[in-house]
C-alpha atoms as a PDB file:
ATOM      1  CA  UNK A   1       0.000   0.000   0.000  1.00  0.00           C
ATOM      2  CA  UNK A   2       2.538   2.165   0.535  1.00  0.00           C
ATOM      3  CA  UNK A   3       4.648   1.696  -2.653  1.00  0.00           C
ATOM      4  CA  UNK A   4       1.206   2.987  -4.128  1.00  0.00           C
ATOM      5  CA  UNK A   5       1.074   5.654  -2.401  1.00  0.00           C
ATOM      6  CA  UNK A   6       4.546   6.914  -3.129  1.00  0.00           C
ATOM      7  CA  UNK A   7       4.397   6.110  -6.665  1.00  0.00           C
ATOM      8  CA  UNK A   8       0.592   8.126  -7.156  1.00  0.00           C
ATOM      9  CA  UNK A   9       2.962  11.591  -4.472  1.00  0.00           C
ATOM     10  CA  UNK A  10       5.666  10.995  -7.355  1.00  0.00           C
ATOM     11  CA  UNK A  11       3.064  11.063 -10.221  1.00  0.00           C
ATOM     12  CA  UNK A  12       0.887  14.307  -9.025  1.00  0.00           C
ATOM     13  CA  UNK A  13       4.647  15.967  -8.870  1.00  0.00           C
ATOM     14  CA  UNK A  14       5.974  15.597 -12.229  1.00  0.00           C
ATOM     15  CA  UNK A  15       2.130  16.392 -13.610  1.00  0.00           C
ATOM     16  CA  UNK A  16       2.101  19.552 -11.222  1.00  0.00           C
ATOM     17  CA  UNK A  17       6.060  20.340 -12.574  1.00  0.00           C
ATOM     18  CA  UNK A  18       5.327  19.459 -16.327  1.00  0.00           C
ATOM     19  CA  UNK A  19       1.765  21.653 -16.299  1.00  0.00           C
ATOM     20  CA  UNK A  20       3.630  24.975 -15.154  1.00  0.00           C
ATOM     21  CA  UNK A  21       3.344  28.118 -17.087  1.00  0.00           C
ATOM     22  CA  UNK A  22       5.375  28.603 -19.882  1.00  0.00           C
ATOM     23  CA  UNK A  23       6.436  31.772 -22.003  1.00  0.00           C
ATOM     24  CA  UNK A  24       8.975  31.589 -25.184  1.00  0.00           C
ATOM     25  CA  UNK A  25      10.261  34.804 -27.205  1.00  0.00           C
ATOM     26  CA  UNK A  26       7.923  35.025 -30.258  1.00  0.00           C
ATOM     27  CA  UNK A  27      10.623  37.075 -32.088  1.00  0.00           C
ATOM     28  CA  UNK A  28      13.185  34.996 -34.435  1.00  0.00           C
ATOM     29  CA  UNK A  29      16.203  34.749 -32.974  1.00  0.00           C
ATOM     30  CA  UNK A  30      18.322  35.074 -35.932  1.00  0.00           C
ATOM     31  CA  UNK A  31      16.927  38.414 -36.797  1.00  0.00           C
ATOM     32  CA  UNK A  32      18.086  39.871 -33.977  1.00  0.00           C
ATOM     33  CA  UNK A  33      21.675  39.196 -34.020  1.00  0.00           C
ATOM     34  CA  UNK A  34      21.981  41.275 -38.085  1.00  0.00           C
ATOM     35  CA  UNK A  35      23.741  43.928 -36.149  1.00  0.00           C
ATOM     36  CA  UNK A  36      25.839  41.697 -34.154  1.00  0.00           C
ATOM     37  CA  UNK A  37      24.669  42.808 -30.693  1.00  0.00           C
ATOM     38  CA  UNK A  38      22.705  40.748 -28.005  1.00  0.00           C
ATOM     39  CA  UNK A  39      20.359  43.770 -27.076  1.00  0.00           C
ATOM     40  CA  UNK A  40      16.957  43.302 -27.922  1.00  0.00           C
ATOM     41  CA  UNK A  41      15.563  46.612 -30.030  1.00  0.00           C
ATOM     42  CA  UNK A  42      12.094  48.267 -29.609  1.00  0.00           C
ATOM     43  CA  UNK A  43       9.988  45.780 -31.527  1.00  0.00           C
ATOM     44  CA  UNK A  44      11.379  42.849 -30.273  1.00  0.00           C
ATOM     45  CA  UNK A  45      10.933  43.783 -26.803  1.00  0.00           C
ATOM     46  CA  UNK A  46       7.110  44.973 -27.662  1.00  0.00           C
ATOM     47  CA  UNK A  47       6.816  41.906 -29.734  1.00  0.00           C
ATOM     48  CA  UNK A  48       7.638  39.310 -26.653  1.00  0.00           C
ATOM     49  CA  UNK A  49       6.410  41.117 -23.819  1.00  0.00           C
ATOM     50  CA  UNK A  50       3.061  42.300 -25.290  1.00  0.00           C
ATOM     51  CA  UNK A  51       2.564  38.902 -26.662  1.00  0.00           C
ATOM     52  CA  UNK A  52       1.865  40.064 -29.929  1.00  0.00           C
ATOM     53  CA  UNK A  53       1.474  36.439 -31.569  1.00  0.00           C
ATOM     54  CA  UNK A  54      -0.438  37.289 -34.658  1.00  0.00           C
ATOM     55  CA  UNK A  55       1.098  38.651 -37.805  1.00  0.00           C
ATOM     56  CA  UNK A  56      -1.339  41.654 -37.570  1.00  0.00           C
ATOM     57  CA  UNK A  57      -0.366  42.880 -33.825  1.00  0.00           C
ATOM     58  CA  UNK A  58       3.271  42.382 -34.795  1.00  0.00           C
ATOM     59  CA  UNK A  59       3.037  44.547 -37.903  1.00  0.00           C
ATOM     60  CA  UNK A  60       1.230  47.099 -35.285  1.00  0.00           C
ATOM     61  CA  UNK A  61       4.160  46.984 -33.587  1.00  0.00           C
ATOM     62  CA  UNK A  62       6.652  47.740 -36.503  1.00  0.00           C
ATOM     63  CA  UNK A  63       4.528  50.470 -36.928  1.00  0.00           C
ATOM     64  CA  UNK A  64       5.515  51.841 -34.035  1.00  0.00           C
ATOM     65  CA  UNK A  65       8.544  51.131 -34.160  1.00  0.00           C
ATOM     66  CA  UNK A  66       9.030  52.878 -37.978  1.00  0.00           C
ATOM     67  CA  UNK A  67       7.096  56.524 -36.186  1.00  0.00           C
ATOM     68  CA  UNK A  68       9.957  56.011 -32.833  1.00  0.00           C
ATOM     69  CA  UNK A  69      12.746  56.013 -35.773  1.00  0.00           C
ATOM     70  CA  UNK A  70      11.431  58.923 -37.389  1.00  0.00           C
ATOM     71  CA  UNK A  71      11.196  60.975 -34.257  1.00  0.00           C
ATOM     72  CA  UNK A  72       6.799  61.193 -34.656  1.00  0.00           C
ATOM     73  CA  UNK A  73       6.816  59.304 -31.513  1.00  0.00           C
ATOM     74  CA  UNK A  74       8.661  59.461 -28.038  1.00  0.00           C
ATOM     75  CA  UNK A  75      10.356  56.305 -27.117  1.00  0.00           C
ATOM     76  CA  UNK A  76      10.263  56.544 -23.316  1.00  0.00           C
ATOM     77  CA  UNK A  77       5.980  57.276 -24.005  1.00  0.00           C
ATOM     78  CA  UNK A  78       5.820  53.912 -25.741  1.00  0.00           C
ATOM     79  CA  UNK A  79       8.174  52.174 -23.051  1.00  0.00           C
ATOM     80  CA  UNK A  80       5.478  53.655 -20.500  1.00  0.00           C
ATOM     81  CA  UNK A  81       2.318  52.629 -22.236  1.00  0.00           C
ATOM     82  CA  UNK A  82       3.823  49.104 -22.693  1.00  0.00           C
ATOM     83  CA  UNK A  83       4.506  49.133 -18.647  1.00  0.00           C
ATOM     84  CA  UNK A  84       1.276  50.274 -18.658  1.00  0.00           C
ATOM     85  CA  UNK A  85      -0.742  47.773 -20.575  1.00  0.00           C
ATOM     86  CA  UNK A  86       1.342  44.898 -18.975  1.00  0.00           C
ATOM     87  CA  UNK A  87       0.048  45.918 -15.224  1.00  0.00           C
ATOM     88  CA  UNK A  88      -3.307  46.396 -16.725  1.00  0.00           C
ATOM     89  CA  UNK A  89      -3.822  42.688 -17.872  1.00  0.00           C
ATOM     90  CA  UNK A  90       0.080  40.986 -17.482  1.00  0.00           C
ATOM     91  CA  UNK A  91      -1.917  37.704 -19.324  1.00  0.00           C
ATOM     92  CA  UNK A  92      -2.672  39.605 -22.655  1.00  0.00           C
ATOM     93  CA  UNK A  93      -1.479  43.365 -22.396  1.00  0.00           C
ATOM     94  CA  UNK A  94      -1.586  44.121 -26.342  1.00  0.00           C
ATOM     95  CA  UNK A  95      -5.620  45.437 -26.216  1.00  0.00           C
ATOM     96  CA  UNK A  96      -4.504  47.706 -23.818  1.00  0.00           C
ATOM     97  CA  UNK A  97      -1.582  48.813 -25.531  1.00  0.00           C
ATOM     98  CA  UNK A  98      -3.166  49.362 -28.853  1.00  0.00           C
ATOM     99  CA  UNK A  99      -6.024  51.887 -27.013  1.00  0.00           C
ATOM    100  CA  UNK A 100      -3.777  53.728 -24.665  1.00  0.00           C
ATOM    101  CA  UNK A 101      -1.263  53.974 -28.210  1.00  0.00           C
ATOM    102  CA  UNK A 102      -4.291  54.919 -30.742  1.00  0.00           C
ATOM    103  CA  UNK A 103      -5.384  57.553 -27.470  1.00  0.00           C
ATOM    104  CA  UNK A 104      -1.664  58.991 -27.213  1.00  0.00           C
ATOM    105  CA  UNK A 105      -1.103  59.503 -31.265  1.00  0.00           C
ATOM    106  CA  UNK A 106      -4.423  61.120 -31.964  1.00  0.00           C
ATOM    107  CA  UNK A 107      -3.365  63.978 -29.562  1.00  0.00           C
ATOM    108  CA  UNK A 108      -0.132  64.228 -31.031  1.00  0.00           C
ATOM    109  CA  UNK A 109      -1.957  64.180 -34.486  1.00  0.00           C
ATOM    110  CA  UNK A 110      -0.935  60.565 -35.761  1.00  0.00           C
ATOM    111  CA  UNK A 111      -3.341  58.152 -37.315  1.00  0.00           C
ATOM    112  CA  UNK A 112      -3.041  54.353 -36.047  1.00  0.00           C
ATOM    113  CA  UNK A 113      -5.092  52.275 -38.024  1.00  0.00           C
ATOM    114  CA  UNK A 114      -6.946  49.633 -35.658  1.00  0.00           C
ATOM    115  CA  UNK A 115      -5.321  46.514 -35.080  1.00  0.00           C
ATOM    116  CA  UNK A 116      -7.989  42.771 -35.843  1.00  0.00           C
ATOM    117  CA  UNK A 117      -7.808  41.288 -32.043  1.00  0.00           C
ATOM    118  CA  UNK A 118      -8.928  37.757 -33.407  1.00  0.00           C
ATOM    119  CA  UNK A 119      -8.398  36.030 -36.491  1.00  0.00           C
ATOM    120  CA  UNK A 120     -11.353  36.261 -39.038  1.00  0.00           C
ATOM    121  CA  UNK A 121     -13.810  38.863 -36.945  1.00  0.00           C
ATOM    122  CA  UNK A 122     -14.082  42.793 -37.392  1.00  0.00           C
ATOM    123  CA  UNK A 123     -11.603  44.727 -35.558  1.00  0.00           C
ATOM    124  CA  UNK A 124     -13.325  46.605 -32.186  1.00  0.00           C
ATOM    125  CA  UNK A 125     -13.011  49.657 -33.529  1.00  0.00           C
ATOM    126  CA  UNK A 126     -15.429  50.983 -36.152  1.00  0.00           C
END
């Protein structure tokens, strides 16, 4: 009885180890390293920490990314509304991200076009 017991302890363990939550960097890997350096730039680290898994929400982010370069955009204001969006909802910041962004370029005068949240429906914003 009691080697079924230890066996079944052993068995909820590596379940309860195996079932933990996971996160990988959705960027490629080999894309960063064109410049040679090991820091990640702007759209990479909006890209994995925003979760921004569809090809849609990542071109959203090169967006971005292209109006930072060109000086349209502050760089520390998108840093903040990525902190932000990721204490908002940590699970799936990106809706919050694309609002608080589309909110902060209107006043500055910049047109983001809205971003399909799922695959295949309308986007939310009309």
């Amino acid at each position: 009885m009691t080697t079924r017991l230890y066996f079944m302890i052993v068995a909820l363990a590596c379940s309860s180890a195996m079932a933990t939550n996971c996160q990988a960097q959705l960027t490629d890997p080999g894309a960063s390293s064109a410049l040679g350096t090991r820091v990640a730039t702007l759209e990479e680290q909006l890209i994995n920490r925003l979760r921004a898994t569809t090809e849609e929400r990542r071109a959203y982010i090169r967006l971005i990314g292209v109006l930072v370069a060109d000086g349209r955009l502050e760089q520390r204001m998108v840093v903040g509304i990525e902190r932000y969006a990721i204490r908002k909802n940590p699970q799936f910041p990106f809706p919050y991200f694309e609002r608080a962004m589309r909110f902060e370029a209107e006043k500055r005068g910049i047109e983001l076009p809205p971003v399909q949240l799922l695959a295949g429906s309308a986007s939310t914003y009309q």
